[in-house]
C-alpha atoms as a PDB file:
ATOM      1  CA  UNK A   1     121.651 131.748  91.418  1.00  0.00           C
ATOM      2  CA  UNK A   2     119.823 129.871  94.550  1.00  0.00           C
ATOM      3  CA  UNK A   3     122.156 130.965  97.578  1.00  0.00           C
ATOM      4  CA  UNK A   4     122.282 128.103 100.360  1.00  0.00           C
ATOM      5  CA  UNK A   5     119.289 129.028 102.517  1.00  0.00           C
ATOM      6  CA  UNK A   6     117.291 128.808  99.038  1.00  0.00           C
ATOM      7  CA  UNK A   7     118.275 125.528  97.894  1.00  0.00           C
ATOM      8  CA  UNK A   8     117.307 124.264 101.831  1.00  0.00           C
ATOM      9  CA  UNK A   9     113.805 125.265 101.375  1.00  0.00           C
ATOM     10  CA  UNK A  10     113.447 124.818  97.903  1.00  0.00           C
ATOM     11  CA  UNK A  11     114.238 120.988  98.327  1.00  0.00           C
ATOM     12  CA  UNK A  12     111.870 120.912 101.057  1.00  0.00           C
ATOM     13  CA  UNK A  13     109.087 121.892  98.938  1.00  0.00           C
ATOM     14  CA  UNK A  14     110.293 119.586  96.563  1.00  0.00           C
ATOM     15  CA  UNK A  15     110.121 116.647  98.718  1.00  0.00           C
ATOM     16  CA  UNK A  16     106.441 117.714  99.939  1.00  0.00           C
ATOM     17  CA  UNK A  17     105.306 117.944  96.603  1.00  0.00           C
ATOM     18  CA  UNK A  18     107.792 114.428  95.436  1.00  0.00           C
ATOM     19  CA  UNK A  19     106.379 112.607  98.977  1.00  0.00           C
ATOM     20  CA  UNK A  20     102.359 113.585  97.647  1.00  0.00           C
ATOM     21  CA  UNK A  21     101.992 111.511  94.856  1.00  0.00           C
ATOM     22  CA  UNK A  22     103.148 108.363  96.720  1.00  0.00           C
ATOM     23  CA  UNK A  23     101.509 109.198 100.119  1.00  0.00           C
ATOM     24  CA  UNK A  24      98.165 109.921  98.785  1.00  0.00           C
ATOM     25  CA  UNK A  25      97.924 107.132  96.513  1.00  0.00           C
ATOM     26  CA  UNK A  26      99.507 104.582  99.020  1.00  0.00           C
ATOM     27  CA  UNK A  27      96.804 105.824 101.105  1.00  0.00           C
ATOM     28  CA  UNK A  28      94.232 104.993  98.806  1.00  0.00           C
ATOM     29  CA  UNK A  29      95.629 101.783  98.479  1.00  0.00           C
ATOM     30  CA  UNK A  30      95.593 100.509 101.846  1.00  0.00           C
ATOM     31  CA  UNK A  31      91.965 102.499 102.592  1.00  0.00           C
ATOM     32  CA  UNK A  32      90.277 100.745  99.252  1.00  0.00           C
ATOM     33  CA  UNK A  33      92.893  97.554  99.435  1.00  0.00           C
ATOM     34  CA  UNK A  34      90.334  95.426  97.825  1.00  0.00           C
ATOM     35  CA  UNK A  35      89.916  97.782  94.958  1.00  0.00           C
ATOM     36  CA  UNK A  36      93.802  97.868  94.682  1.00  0.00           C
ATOM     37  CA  UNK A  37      94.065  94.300  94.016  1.00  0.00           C
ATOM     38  CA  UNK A  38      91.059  94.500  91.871  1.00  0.00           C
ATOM     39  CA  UNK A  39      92.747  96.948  90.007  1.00  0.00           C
ATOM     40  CA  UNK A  40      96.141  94.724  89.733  1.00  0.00           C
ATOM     41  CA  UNK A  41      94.103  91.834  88.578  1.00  0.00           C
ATOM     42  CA  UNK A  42      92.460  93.934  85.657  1.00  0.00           C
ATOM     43  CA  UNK A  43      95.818  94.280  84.800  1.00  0.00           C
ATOM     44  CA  UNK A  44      97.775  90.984  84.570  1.00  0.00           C
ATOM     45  CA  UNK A  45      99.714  91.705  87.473  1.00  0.00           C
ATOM     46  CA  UNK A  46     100.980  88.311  88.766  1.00  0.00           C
ATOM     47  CA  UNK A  47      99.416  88.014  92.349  1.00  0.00           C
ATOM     48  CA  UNK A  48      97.591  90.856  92.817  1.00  0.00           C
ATOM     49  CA  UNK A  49      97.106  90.566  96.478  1.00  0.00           C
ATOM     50  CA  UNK A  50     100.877  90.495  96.978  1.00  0.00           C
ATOM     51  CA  UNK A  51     101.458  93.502  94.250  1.00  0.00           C
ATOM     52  CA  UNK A  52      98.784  95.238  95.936  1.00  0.00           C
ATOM     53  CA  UNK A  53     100.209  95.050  99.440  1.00  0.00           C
ATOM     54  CA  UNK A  54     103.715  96.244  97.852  1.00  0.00           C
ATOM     55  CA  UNK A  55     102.738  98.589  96.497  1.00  0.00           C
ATOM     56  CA  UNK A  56     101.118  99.694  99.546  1.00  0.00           C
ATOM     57  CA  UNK A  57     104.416  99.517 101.595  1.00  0.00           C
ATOM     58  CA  UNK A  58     106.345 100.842  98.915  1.00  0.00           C
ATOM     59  CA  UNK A  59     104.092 103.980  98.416  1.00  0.00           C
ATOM     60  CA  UNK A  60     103.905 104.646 101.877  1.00  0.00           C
ATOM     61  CA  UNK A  61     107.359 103.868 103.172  1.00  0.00           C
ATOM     62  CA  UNK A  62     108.964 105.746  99.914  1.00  0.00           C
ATOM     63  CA  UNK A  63     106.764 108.436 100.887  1.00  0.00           C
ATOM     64  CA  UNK A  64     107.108 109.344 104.333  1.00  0.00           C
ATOM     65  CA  UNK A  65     111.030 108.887 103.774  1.00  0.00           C
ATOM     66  CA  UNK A  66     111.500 111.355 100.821  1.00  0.00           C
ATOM     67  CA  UNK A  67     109.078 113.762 103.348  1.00  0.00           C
ATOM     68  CA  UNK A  68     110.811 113.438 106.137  1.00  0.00           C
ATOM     69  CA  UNK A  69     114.388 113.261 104.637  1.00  0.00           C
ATOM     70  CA  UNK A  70     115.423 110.130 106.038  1.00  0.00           C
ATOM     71  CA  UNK A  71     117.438 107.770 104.027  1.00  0.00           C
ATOM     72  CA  UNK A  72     115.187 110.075 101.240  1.00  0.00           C
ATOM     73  CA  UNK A  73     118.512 109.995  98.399  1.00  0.00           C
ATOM     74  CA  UNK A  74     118.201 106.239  98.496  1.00  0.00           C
ATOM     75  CA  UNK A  75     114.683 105.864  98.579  1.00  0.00           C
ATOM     76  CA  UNK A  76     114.107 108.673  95.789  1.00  0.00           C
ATOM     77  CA  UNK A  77     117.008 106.567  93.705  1.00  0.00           C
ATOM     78  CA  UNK A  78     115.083 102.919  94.137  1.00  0.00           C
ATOM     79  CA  UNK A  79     111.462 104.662  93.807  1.00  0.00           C
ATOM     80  CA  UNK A  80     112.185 106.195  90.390  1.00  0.00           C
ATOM     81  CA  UNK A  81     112.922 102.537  88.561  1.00  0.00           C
ATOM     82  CA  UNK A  82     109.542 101.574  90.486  1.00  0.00           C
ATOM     83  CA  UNK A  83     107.727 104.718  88.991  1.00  0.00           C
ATOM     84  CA  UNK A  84     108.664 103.890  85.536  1.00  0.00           C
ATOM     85  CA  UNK A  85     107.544  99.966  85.541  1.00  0.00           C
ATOM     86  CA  UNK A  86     104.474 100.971  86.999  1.00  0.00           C
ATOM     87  CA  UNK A  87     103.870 103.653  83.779  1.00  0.00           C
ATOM     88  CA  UNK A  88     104.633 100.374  81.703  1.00  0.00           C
ATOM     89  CA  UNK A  89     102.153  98.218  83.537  1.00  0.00           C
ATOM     90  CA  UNK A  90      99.299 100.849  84.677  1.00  0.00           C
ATOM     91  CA  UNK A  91      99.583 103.504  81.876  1.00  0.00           C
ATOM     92  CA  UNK A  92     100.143 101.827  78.520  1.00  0.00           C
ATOM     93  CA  UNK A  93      98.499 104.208  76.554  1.00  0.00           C
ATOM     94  CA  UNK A  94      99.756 102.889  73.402  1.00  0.00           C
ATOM     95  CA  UNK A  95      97.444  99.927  73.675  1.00  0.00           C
ATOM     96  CA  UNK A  96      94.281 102.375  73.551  1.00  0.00           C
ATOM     97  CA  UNK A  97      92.351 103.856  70.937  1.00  0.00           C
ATOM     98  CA  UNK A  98      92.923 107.402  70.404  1.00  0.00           C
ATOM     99  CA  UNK A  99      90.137 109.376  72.429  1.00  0.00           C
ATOM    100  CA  UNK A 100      90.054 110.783  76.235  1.00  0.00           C
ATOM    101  CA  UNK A 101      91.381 106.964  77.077  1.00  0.00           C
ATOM    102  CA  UNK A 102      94.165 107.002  75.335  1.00  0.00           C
ATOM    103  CA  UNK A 103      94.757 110.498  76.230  1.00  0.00           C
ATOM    104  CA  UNK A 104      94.024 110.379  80.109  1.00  0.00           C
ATOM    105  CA  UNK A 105      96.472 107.451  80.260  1.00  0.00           C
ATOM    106  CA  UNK A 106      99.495 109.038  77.710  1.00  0.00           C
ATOM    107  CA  UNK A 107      98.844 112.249  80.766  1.00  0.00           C
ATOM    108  CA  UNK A 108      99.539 109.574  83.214  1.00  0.00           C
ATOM    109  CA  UNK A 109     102.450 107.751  81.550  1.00  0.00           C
ATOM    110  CA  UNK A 110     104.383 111.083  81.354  1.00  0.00           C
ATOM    111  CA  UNK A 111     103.382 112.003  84.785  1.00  0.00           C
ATOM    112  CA  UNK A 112     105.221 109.167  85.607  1.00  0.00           C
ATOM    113  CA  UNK A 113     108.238 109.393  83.671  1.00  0.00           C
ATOM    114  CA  UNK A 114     108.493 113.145  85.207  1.00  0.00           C
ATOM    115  CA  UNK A 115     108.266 111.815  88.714  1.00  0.00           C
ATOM    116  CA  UNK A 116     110.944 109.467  88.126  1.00  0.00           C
ATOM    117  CA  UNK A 117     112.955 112.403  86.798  1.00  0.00           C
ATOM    118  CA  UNK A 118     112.558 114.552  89.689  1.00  0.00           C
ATOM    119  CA  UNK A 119     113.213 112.054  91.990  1.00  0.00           C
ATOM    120  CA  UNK A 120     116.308 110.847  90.350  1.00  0.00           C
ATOM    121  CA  UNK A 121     117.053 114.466  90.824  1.00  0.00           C
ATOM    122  CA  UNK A 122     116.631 114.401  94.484  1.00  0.00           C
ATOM    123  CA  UNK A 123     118.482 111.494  94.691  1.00  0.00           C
ATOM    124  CA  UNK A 124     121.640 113.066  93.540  1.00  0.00           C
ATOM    125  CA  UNK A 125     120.839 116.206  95.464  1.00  0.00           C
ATOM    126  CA  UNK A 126     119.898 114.716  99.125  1.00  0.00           C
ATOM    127  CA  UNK A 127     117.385 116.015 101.221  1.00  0.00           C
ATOM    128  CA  UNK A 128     119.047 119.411 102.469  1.00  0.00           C
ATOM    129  CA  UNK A 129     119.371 120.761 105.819  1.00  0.00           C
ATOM    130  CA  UNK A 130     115.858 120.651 106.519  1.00  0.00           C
ATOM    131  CA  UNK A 131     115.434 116.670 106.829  1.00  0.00           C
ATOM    132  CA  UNK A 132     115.317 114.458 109.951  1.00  0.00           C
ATOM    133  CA  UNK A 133     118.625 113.541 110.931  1.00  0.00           C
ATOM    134  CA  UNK A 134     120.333 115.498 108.519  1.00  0.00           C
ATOM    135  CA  UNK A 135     124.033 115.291 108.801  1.00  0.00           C
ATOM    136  CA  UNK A 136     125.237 118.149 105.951  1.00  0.00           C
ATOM    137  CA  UNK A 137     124.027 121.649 104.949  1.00  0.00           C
ATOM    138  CA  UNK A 138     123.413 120.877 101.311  1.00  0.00           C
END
């Protein structure tokens, strides 16, 4: 059983490793924003500009708030539905041949799907003590 103290650091790690995935690729987003809306526009994605730049806020904002705790149950509960339509729109593997493609993409559609769950998760859980403006112990 994870005694108190365990569970505090525990769910900081979790939001460090949670916070990553959108950080870095928000990041990479607004650093390569042309290639972003490239990238939307390969895909169908109704203005891509627009996507492109919420996808940048969304990454980023969602991000730093599930790292630094704040408002991170929320945020973790209105990213997950967000992580799953973009494993529908980005990583449709079943639309691929079989091969590395099809492969790298199912990966990625998974990846996804496991994010969402973990941030669901943390969600339910809250941040823990170890989050800015943290008002409980759990």
């Amino acid at each position: 059983m994870v005694n108190s103290a365990q569970k505090d650091i525990l769910l900081v790690l979790a939001r460090v490793l949670l916070s990553s995935l959108f950080l870095i690729m928000g990041w990479s987003k607004l650093q390569g924003f042309g290639m972003a809306v490239g990238y939307m526009q390969s895909l169908g994605v109704p203005l891509p500009s627009v996507a492109a730049a919420i996808a940048v806020i969304v990454e980023l904002g969602g991000g730093l708030a599930i790292l630094t705790g704040v408002l991170a149950s929320p945020v973790a509960i209105l990213l997950a539905p967000y992580t799953i339509v973009t494993a529908f729109i980005g990583h449709h593997f079943w639309t691929f041949p079989a091969g590395m493609v099809h492969y790298d993409m199912m990966i990625h559609f998974y990846k996804n799907m496991s994010v969402a769950g973990g941030l669901l998760a943390l969600g339910i859980t809250g941040p823990g003590r170890y989050a800015l403006f943290s008002r409980s112990s759990s």
